[in-house]
Protein backbone atom coordinates (compact mmCIF):
# COMPACT_ATOMS: atom_id res chain seq x y z
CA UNK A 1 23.09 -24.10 -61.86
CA UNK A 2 23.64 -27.25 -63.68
CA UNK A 3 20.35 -27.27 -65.49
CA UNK A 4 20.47 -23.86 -66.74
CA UNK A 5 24.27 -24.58 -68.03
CA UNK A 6 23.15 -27.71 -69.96
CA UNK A 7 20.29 -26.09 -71.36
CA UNK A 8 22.43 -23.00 -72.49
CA UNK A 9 24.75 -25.81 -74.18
CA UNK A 10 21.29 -27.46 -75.24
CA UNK A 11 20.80 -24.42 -77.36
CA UNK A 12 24.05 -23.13 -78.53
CA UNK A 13 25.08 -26.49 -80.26
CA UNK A 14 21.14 -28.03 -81.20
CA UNK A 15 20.46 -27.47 -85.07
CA UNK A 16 16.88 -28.96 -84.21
CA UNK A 17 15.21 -25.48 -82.74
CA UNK A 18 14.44 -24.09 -86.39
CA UNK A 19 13.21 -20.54 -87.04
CA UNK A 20 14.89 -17.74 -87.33
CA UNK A 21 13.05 -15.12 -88.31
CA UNK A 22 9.58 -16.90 -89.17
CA UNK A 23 6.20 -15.50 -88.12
CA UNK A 24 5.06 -17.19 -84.84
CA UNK A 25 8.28 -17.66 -83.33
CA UNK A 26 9.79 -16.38 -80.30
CA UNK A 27 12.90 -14.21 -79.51
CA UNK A 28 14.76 -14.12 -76.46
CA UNK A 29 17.81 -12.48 -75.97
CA UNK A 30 19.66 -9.23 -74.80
CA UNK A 31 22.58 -7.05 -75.33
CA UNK A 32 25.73 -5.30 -73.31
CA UNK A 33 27.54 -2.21 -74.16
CA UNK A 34 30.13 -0.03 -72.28
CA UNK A 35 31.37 3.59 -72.23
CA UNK A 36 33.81 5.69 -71.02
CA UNK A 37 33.68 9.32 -71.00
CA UNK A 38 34.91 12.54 -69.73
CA UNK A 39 32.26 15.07 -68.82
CA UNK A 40 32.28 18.49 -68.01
CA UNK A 41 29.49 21.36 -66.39
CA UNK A 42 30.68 25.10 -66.47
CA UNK A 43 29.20 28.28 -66.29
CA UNK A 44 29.93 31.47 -64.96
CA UNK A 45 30.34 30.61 -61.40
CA UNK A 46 30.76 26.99 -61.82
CA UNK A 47 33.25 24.65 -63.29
CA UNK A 48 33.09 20.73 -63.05
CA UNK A 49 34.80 17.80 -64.40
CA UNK A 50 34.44 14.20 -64.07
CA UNK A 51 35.43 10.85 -65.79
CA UNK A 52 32.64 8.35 -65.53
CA UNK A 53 32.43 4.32 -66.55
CA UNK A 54 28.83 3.33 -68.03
CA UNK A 55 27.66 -0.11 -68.33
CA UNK A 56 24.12 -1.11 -69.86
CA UNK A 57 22.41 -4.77 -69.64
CA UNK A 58 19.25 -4.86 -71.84
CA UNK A 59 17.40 -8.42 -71.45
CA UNK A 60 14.72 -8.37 -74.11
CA UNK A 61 12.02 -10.86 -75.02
CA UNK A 62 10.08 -10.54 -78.73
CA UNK A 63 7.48 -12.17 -81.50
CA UNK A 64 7.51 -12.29 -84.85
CA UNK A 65 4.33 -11.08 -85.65
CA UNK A 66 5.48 -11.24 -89.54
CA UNK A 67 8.26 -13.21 -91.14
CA UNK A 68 11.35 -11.14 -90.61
CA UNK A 69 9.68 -8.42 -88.14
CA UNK A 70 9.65 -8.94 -84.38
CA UNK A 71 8.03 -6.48 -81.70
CA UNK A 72 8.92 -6.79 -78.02
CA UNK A 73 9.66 -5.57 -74.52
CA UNK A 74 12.98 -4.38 -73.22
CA UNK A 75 14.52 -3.74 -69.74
CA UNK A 76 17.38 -2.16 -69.45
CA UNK A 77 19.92 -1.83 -66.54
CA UNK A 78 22.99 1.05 -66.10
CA UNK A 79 25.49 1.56 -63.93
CA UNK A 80 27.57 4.78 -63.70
CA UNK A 81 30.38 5.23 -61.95
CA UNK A 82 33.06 7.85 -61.81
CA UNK A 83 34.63 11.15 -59.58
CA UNK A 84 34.61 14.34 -60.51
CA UNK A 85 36.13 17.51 -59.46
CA UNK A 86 35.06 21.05 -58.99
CA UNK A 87 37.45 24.05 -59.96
CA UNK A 88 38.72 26.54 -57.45
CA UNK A 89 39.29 23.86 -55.08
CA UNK A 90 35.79 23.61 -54.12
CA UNK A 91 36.29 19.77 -53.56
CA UNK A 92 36.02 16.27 -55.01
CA UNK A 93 33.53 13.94 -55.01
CA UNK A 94 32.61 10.06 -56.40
CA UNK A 95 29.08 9.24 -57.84
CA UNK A 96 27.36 5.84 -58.44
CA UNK A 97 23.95 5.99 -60.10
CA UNK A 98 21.79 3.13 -61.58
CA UNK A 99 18.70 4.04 -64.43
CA UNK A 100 16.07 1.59 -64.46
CA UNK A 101 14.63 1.58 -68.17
CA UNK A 102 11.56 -0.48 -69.30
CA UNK A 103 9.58 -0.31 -73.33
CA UNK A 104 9.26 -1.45 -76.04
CA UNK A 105 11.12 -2.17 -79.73
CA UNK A 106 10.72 -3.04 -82.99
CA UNK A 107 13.19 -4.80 -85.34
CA UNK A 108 13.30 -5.86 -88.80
CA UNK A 109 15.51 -8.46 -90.95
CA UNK A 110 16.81 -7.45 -94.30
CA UNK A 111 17.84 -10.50 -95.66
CA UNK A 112 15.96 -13.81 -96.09
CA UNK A 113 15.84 -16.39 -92.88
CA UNK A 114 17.65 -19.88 -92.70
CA UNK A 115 21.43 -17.55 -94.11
CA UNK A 116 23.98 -17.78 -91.44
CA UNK A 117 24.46 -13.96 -91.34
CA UNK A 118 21.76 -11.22 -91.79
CA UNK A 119 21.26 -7.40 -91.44
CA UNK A 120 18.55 -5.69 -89.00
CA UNK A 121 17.63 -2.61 -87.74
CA UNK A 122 16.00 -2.11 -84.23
CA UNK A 123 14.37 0.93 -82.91
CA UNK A 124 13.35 1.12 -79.33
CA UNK A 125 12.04 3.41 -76.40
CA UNK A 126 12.10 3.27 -72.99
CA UNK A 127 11.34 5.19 -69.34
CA UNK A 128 12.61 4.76 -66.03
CA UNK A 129 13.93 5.82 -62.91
CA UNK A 130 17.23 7.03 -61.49
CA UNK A 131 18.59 6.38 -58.25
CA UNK A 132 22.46 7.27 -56.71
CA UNK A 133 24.39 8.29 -54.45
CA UNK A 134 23.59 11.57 -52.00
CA UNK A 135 20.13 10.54 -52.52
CA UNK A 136 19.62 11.35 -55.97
CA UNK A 137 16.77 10.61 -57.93
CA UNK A 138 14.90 11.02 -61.30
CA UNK A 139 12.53 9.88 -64.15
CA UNK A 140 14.03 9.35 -67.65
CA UNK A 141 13.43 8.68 -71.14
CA UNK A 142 15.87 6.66 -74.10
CA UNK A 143 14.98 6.61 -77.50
CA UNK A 144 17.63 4.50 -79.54
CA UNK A 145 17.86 3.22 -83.30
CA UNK A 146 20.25 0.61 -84.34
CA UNK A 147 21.42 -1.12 -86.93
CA UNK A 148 24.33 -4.38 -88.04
CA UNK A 149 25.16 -7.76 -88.52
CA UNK A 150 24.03 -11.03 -86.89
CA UNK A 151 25.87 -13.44 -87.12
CA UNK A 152 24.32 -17.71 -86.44
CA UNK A 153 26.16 -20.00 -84.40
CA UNK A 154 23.14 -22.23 -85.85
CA UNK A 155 19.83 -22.00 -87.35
CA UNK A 156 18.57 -20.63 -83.24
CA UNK A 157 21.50 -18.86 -82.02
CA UNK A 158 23.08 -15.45 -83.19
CA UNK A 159 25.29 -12.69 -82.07
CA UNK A 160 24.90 -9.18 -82.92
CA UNK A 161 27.29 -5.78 -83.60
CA UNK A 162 25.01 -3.33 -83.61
CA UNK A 163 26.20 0.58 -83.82
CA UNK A 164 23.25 3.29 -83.07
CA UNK A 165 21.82 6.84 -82.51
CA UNK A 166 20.59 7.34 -78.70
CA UNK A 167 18.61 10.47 -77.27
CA UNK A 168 18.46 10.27 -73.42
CA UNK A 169 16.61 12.91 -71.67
CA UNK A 170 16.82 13.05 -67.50
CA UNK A 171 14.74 15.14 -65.16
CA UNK A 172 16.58 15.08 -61.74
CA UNK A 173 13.44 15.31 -58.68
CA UNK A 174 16.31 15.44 -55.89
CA UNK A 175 17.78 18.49 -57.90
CA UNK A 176 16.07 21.13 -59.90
CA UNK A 177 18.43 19.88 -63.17
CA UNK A 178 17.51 18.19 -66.33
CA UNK A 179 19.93 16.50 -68.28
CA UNK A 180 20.16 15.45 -72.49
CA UNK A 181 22.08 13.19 -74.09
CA UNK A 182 22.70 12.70 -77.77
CA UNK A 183 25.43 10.12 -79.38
CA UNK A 184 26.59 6.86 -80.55
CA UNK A 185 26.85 3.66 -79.24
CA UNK A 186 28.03 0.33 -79.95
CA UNK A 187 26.32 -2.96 -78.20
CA UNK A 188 27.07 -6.67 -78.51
CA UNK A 189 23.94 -8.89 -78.42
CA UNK A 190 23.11 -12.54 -78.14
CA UNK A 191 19.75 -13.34 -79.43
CA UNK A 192 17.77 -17.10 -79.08
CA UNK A 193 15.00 -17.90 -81.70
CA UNK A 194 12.51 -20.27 -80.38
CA UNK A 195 9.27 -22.20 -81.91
CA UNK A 196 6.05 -21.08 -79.94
C-alpha cells in the first residue's frame, strides 16, 4: 500500500515524465460519473415507477499512435441501485444490477502539447454483460462521444470534465425485454501520460 501511494505522489508532483500528447507515449488513466434518475414503465395493464442511483468506473489504458491522437481499450464498471413500485398495489420491490462493459476508444487533442490546459474529444464503444438481483441477466452495448477540458497538474498528469452523448442498448436473456437508452452525461477523469 505504501509503494503504490509513493508512486501515485511520484507522479502527481514529478515534472520529469514529459509527454503529453506525443506519438509513442502511453496513456493510463480512467474516469467516474454518477446519476440519479427517476424511471417509469406503463402500459395498458402495467404501471411502474422507480428511483435508481448509477455509478460508472471506466479504467482505460491508450497509445498515441500520432502526436495528439491516442487509441485504446476501456473497461467499464456500473452499479445500479434503486426500488421501485408497481401501481394498484401490486407490490414493491429493490433492484441491484452491475453491467460489465469492455472496447475500445479513440481520442483526439485540439490544441498543441506541453499547454497546461487542452480540449479533446473521445469516442468509444463497448459490450458486456448484465447481472442482478432475481437472477437477472443480459448482453449489452454503449456507444458514447465526449468532449471538454483537461486540465495539467504537470507536464504527465491531467484531469478531465468531459460532457457527452451515450446510446445504451440492453437485451435482457432472464426476461424476454430489451431496453434503450439515449442521453447525456457528465464524467470526471484523471489521465497519466507516460514515455514508452
Amino acid at each position: 500500500m505504501k509503494k503504490s501511494l509513493y508512486l501515485i505522489l511520484f507522479l502527481l508532483t514529478t515534472n520529469s515524465i514529459w509527454g503529453q500528447l506525443t506519438k509513442g507515449h502511453w496513456l493510463v488513466g480512467g474516469s467516474a460519473s454518477f446519476n440519479s434518475y427517476k424511471n417509469e414503465i406503463f402500459s395498458n395493464s402495467y404501471n411502474e415507477n422507480g428511483k435508481y442511483t448509477q455509478i460508472d468506473l471506466s479504467p482505460n489504458v491508450g497509445y498515441f499512435f500520432a502526436d495528439r491522437f491516442a487509441l485504446g481499450l476501456k473497461t467499464t464498471f456500473t452499479s445500479i441501485k434503486g426500488e421501485y413500485t408497481v401501481a394498484g398495489g401490486n407490490g414493491r420491490g429493490g433492484s441491484d444490477n452491475q453491467r460489465y462493459l469492455f472496447g475500445a476508444f479513440g481520442r483526439y487533442y485540439f490544441l498543441e502539447e506541453a499547454k497546461q490546459t487542452n480540449l479533446l474529444v473521445e469516442a468509444s464503444y463497448q459490450a458486456g454483460i448484465i447481472r442482478g438481483t432475481n437472477n437477472t441477466k443480459g448482453n449489452l452495448n454503449n456507444f458514447s462521444i465526449s468532449a471538454g477540458p483537461v486540465i495539467y497538474f504537470n507536464p504527465s498528469v491531467g484531469i478531465e470534465f468531459l460532457l457527452g452523448y451515450v446510446t445504451n442498448s440492453e437485451k435482457y436473456t432472464s426476461q424476454v425485454l430489451s431496453e434503450n437508452k439515449k442521453g447525456f452525461q457528465l464524467s470526471i477523469g484523471l489521465q497519466i501520460h507516460l514515455i514508452k
